[in-house]
Protein backbone atom coordinates (compact mmCIF):
# COMPACT_ATOMS: atom_id res chain seq x y z
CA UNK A 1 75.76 99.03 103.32
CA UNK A 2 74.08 102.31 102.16
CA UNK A 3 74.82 103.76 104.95
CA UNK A 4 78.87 102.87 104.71
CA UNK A 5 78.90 103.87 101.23
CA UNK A 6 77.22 107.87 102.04
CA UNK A 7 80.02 107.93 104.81
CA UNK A 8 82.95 106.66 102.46
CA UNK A 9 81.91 109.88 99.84
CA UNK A 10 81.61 112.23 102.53
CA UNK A 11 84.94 111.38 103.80
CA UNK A 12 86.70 111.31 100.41
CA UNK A 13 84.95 115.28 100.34
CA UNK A 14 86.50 115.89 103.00
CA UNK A 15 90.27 114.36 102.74
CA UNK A 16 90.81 115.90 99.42
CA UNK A 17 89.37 119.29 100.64
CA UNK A 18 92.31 119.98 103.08
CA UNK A 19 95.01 117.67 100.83
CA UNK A 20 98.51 119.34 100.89
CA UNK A 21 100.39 120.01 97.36
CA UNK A 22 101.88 115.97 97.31
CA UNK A 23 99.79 114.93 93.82
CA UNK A 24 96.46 113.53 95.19
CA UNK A 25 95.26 109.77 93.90
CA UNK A 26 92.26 108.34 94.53
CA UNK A 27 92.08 104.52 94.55
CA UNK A 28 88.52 103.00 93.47
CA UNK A 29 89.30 99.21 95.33
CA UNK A 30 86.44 96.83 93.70
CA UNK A 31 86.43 95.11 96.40
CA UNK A 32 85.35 94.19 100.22
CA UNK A 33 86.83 95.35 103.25
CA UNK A 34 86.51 91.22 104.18
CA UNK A 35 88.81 90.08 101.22
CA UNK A 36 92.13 89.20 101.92
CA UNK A 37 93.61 90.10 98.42
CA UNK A 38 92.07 93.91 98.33
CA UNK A 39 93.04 94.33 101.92
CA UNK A 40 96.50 93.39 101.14
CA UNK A 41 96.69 95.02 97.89
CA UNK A 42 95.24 98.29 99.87
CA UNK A 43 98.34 98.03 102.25
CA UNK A 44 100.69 97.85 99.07
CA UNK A 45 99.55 100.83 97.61
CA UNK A 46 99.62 102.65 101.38
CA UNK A 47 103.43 101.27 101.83
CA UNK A 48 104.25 102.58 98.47
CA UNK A 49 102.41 106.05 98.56
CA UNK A 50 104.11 107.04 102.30
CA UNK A 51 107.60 106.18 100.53
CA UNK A 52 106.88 108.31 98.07
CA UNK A 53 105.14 111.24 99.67
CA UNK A 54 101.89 110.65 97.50
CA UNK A 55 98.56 111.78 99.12
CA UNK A 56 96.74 108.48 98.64
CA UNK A 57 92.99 107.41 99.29
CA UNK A 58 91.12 104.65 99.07
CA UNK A 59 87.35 103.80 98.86
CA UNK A 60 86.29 100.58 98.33
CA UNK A 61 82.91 99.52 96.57
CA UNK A 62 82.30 96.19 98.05
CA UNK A 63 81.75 94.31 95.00
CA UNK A 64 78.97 96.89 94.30
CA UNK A 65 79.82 98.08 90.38
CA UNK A 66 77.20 100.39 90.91
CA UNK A 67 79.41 101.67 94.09
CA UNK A 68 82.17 102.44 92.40
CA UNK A 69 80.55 104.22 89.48
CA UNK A 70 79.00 106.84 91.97
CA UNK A 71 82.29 107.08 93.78
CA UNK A 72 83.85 107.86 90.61
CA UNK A 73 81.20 110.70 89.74
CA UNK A 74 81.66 111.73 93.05
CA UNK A 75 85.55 112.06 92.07
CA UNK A 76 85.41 113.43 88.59
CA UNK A 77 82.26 115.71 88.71
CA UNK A 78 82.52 116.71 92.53
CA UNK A 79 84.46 120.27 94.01
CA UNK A 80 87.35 118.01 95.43
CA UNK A 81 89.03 116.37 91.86
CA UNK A 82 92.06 114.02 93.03
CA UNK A 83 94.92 114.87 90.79
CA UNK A 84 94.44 110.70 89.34
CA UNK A 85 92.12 108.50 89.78
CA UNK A 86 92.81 104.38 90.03
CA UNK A 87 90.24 101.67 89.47
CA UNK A 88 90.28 98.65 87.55
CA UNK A 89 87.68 97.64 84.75
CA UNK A 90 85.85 95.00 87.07
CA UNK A 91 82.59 94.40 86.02
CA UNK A 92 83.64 96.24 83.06
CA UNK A 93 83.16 99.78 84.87
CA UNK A 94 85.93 101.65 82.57
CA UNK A 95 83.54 102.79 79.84
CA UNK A 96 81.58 104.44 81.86
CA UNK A 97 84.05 106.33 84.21
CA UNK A 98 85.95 107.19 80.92
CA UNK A 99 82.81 109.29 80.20
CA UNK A 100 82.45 110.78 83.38
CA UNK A 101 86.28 112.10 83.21
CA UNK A 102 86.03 114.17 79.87
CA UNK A 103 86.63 117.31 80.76
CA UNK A 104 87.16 116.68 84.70
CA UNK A 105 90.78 117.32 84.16
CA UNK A 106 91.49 114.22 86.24
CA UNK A 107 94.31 111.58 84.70
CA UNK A 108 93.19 108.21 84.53
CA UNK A 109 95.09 105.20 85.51
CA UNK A 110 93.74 101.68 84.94
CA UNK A 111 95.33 98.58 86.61
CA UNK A 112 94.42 94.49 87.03
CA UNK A 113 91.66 94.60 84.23
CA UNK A 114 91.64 97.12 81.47
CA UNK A 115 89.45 98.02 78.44
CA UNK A 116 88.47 94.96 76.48
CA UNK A 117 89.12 94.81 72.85
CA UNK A 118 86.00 96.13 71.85
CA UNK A 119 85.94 98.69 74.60
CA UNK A 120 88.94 99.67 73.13
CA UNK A 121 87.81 100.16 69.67
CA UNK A 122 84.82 102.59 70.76
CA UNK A 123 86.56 104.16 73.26
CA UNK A 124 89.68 104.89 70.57
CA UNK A 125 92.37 106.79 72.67
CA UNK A 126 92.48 109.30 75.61
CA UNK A 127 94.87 112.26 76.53
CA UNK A 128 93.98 111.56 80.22
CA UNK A 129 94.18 107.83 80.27
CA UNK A 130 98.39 108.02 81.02
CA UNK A 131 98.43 104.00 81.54
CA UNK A 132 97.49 100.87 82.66
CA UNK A 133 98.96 97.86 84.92
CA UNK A 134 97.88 94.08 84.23
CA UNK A 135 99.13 90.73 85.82
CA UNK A 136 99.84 87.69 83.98
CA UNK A 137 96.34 86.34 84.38
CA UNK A 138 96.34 83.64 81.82
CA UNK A 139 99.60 82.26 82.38
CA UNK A 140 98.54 82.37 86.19
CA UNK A 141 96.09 79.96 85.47
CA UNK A 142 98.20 77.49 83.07
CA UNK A 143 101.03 77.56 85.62
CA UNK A 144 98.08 76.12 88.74
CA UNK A 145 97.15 73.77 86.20
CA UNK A 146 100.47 72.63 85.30
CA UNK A 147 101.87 72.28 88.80
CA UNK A 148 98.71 70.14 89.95
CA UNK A 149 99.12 67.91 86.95
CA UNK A 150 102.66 67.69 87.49
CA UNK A 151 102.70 67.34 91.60
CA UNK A 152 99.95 64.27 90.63
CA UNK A 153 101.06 60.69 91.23
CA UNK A 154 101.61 58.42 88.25
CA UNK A 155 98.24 56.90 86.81
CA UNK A 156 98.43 53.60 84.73
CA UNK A 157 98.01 54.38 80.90
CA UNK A 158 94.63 54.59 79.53
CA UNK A 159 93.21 56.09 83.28
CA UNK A 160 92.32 59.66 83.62
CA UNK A 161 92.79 61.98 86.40
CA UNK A 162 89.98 64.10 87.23
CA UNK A 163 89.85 67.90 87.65
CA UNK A 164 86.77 70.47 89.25
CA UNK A 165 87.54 73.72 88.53
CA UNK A 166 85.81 76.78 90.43
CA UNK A 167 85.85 80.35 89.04
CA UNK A 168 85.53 83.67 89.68
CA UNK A 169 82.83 86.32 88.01
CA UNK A 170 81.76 85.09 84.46
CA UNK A 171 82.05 88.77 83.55
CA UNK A 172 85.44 89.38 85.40
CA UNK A 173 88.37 89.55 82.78
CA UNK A 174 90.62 88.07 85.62
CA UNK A 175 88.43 84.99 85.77
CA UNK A 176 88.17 84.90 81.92
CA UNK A 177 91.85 85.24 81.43
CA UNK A 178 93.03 82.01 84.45
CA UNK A 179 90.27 80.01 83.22
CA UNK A 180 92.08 79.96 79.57
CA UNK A 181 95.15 79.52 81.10
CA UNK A 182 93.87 76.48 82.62
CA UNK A 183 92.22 75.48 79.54
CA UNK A 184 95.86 75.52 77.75
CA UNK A 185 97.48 73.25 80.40
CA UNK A 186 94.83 71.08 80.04
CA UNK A 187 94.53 70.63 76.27
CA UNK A 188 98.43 69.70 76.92
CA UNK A 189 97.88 66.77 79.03
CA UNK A 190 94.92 64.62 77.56
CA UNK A 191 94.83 61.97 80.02
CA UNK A 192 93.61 64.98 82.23
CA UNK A 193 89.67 65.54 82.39
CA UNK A 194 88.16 68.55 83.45
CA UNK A 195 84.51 67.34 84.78
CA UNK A 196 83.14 70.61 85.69
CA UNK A 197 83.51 74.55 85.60
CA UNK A 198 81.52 76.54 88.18
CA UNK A 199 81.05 80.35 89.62
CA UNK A 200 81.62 80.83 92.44
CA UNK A 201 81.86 84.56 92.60
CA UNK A 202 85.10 84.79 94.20
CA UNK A 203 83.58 83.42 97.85
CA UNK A 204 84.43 80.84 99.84
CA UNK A 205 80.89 80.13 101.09
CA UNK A 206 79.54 79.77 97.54
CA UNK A 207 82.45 77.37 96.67
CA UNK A 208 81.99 74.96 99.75
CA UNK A 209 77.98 75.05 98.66
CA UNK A 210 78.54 74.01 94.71
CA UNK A 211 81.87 71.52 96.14
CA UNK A 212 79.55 69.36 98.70
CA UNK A 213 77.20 68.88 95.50
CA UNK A 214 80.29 68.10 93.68
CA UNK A 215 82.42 65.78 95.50
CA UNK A 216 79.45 63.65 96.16
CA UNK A 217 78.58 63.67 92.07
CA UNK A 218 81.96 63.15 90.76
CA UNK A 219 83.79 60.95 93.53
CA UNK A 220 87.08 60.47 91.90
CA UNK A 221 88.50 63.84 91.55
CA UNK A 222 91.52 64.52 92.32
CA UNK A 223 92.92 67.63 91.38
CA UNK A 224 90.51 70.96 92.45
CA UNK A 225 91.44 73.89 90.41
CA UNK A 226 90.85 77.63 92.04
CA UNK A 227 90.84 80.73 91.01
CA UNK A 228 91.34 82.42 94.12
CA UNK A 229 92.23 81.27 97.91
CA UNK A 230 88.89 81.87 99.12
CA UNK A 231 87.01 79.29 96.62
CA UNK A 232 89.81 77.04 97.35
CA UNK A 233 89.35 76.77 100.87
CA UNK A 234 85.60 76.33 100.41
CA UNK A 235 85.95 73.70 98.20
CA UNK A 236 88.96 71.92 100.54
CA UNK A 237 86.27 72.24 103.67
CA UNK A 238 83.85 70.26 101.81
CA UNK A 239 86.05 67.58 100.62
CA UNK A 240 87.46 67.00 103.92
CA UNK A 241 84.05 66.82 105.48
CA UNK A 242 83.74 64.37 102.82
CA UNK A 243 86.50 62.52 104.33
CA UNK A 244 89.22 63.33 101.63
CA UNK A 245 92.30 64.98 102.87
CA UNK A 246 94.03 68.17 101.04
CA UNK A 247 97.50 67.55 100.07
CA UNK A 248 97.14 63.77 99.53
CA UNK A 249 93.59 62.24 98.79
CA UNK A 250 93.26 65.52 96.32
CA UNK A 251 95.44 68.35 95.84
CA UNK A 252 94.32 72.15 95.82
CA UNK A 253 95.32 75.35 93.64
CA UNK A 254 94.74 78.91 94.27
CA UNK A 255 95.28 82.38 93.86
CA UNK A 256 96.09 85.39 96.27
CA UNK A 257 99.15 85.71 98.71
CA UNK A 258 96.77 85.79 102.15
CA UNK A 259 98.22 84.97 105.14
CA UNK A 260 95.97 81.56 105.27
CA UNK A 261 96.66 81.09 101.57
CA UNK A 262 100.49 80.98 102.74
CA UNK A 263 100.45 78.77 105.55
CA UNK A 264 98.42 76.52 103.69
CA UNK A 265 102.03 76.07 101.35
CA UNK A 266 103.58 75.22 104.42
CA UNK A 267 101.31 73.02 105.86
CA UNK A 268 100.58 70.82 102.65
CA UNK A 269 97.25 71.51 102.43
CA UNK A 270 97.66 73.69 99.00
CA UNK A 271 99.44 72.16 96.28
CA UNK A 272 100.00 74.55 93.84
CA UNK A 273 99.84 78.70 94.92
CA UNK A 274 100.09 81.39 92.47
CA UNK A 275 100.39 84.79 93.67
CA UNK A 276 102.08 88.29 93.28
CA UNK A 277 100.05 90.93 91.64
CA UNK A 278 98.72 92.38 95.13
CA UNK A 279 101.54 94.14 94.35
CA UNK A 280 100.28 96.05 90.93
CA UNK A 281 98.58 98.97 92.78
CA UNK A 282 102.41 100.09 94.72
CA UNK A 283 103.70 99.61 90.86
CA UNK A 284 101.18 101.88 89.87
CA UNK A 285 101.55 105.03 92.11
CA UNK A 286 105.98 104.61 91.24
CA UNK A 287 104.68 105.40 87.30
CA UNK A 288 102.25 107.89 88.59
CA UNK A 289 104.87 109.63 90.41
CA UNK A 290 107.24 109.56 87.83
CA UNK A 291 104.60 110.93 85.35
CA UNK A 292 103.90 113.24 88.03
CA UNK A 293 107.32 114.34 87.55
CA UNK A 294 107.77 114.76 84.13
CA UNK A 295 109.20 111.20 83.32
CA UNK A 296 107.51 109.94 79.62
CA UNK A 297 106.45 106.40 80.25
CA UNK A 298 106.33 105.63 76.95
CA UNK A 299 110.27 105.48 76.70
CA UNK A 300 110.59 103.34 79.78
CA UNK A 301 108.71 99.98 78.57
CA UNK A 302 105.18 101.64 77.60
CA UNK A 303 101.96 103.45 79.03
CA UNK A 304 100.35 100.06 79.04
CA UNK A 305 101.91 96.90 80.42
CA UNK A 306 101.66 93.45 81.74
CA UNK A 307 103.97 92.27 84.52
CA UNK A 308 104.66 88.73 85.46
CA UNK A 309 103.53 89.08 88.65
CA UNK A 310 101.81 85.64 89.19
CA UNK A 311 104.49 83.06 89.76
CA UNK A 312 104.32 79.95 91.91
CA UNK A 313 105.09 80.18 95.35
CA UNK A 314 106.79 77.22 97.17
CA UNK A 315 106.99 76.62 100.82
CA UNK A 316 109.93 78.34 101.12
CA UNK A 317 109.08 81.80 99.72
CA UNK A 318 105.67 81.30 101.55
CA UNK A 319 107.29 80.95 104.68
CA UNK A 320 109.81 84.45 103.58
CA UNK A 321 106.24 86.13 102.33
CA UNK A 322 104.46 85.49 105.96
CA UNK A 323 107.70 86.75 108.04
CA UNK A 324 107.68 89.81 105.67
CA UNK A 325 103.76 90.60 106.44
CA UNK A 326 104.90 92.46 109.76
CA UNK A 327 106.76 94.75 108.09
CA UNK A 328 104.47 98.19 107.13
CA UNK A 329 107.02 98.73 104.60
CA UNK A 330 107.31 95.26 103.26
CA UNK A 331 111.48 96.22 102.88
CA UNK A 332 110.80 97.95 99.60
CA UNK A 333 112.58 101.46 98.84
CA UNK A 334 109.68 102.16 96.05
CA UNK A 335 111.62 105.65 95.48
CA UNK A 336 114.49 103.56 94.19
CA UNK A 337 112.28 102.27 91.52
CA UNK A 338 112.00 105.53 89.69
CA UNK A 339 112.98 105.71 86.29
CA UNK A 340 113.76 109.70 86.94
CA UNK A 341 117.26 110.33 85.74
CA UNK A 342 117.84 107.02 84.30
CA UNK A 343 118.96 105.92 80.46
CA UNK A 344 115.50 105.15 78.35
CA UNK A 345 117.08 101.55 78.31
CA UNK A 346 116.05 101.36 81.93
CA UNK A 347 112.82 99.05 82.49
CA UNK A 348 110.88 99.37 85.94
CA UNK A 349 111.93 95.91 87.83
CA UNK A 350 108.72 95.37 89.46
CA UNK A 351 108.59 91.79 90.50
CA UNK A 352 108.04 89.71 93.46
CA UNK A 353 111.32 89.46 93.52
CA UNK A 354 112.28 92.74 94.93
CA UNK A 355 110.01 92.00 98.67
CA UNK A 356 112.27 88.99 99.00
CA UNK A 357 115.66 89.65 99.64
């Protein structure tokens, strides 16, 4: 792992050292080269930055915090200084790469989790922080709960239906943010019981560990609640080694557009998908352009935004999403999306809405 992360600084020396005049951005990915969602998310940004001539790279830290904050001093204090740098407050990371950047003359970009309240109030504001990106998190998490509950047959009045729910990172703002969600939807439906909350840490092995405890201690659930696809599928492998089957004995939420997560739809086997904001990182680098270019973002919808990028995903659209997969481009013109030339009444249309014509 060491060893990976010397190479991936030595590299990102090098890249920068020899970029060409297209505005350099460095991406800090939090996550693993083994995760479906940053992979994906990764290939976003890559589709979006050769559309738009920006020199892109990307390092990931591997769910190391301690990874990315080295990577980032590498950036910000180091002889090759992208023009921006990306990353996402995971782990809550920003506070401390906000330091390192005063003075580096490197902008700052935030997307999927920005400052927290109180990070907010110490940090006060920042000439070189030019915006941030965030997904619908919370509602992400009411609208899983909501289509479980709903997608549940009836129960006779006076019997509850019972609900596991497996998380992400306690300290994650993503996980914080669906778990509320899911917290709303359920204090709407009171015949609904929620019999446990567990970490999982975003992995599928840790999931299928806690859910064979589970499903053996709580025998009548049957609605699983999760907060990504890879917790999901390691809960639904030890439920149906329990002999329950997904889709009809209990029925399965999750998070993340993967191509597994997808055919799952299809097949039956996940109820309720939410998915959309591996997207937010191609977003990003059309309003870094555009700043790039002189356009104020603050009178085209705000420096700081959240998009409603998590929406359900039905069989249909998961069947469009997994045809669309082979295509490096994903049909997106993300130089169309500029808000260059346009009347301040014009709002950037970023939505899932635009990969699926």
């Amino acid at each position: 792992m060491l060893k990976f992360f010397h190479l991936s600084l030595l590299l990102f020396g090098a890249v920068f050292g020899s970029a060409a005049r297209a505005e350099s951005v460095l991406f800090l990915n939090p996550g693993s080269t083994q995760e479906a969602f940053w992979v994906s998310y990764s290939q976003f940004m890559q589709a979006a930055a050769r559309d738009l001539g920006v020199d892109l790279q990307i390092l990931y830290s591997q769910r190391q915090p301690e990874f990315t904050l080295a990577q980032a001093r590498v950036a910000l204090q180091g002889p090759n200084r992208p023009d921006y740098l990306v990353f996402v407050n995971e782990q809550y990371v920003a506070p401390q790469i906000l330091r390192m950047a005063e003075g580096s003359g490197v902008k700052l970009f935030m997307v999927n989790a920005v400052l927290t309240p109180d990070q907010q109030a110490l940090i006060g504001e920042r000439a070189d922080r030019i915006g941030s990106l965030v997904p619908n998190d919370e509602e992400g998490g009411y609208l899983m709960m909501k289509e479980l509950i709903r997608l549940h047959p009836p129960v006779v009045r006076g019997e509850q239906i019972e609900v596991l729910a497996f998380s992400g990172l306690k300290i994650t703002p993503s996980a914080q943010l669906r778990e509320q969600g899911m917290q709303r939807a359920l204090a709407e439906h009171p015949q609904v019981r929620l019999r446990q909350l567990v970490y999982s840490g975003w992995t599928r092995q840790r999931a299928y560990e806690q859910a064979r405890q589970l499903v053996n201690r709580y025998p009548k659930v049957s609605l699983v609640w999760a907060a990504n696809d890879e917790m999901a599928f390691g809960a639904m492998h030890a439920f149906a080694e329990a002999g329950k089957v997904p889709g009809k004995d209990v029925l399965f939420s999750a998070v993340n557009t993967s191509p597994e997560a997808l055919q799952a739809v299809v097949d039956g086997r996940l109820s309720a998908l939410v998915g959309g904001h591996f997207t937010l990182g191609g977003w990003a680098l059309v309003e870094l352009h555009d700043y790039d270019q002189g356009v104020d973002l603050d009178r085209y919808g705000g420096r700081d935004r959240q998009l409603s990028l998590l929406q359900l995903i039905d069989k249909h659209q998961a069947q469009q999403m997994l045809a669309m997969g082979a295509s490096p481009d994903y049909g997106v013109s993300f130089r169309k999306l500029s808000a260059k030339g346009h009347p301040t009444s014009y709002r950037y249309p970023f939505s899932l809405q635009i990969l699926m014509h």
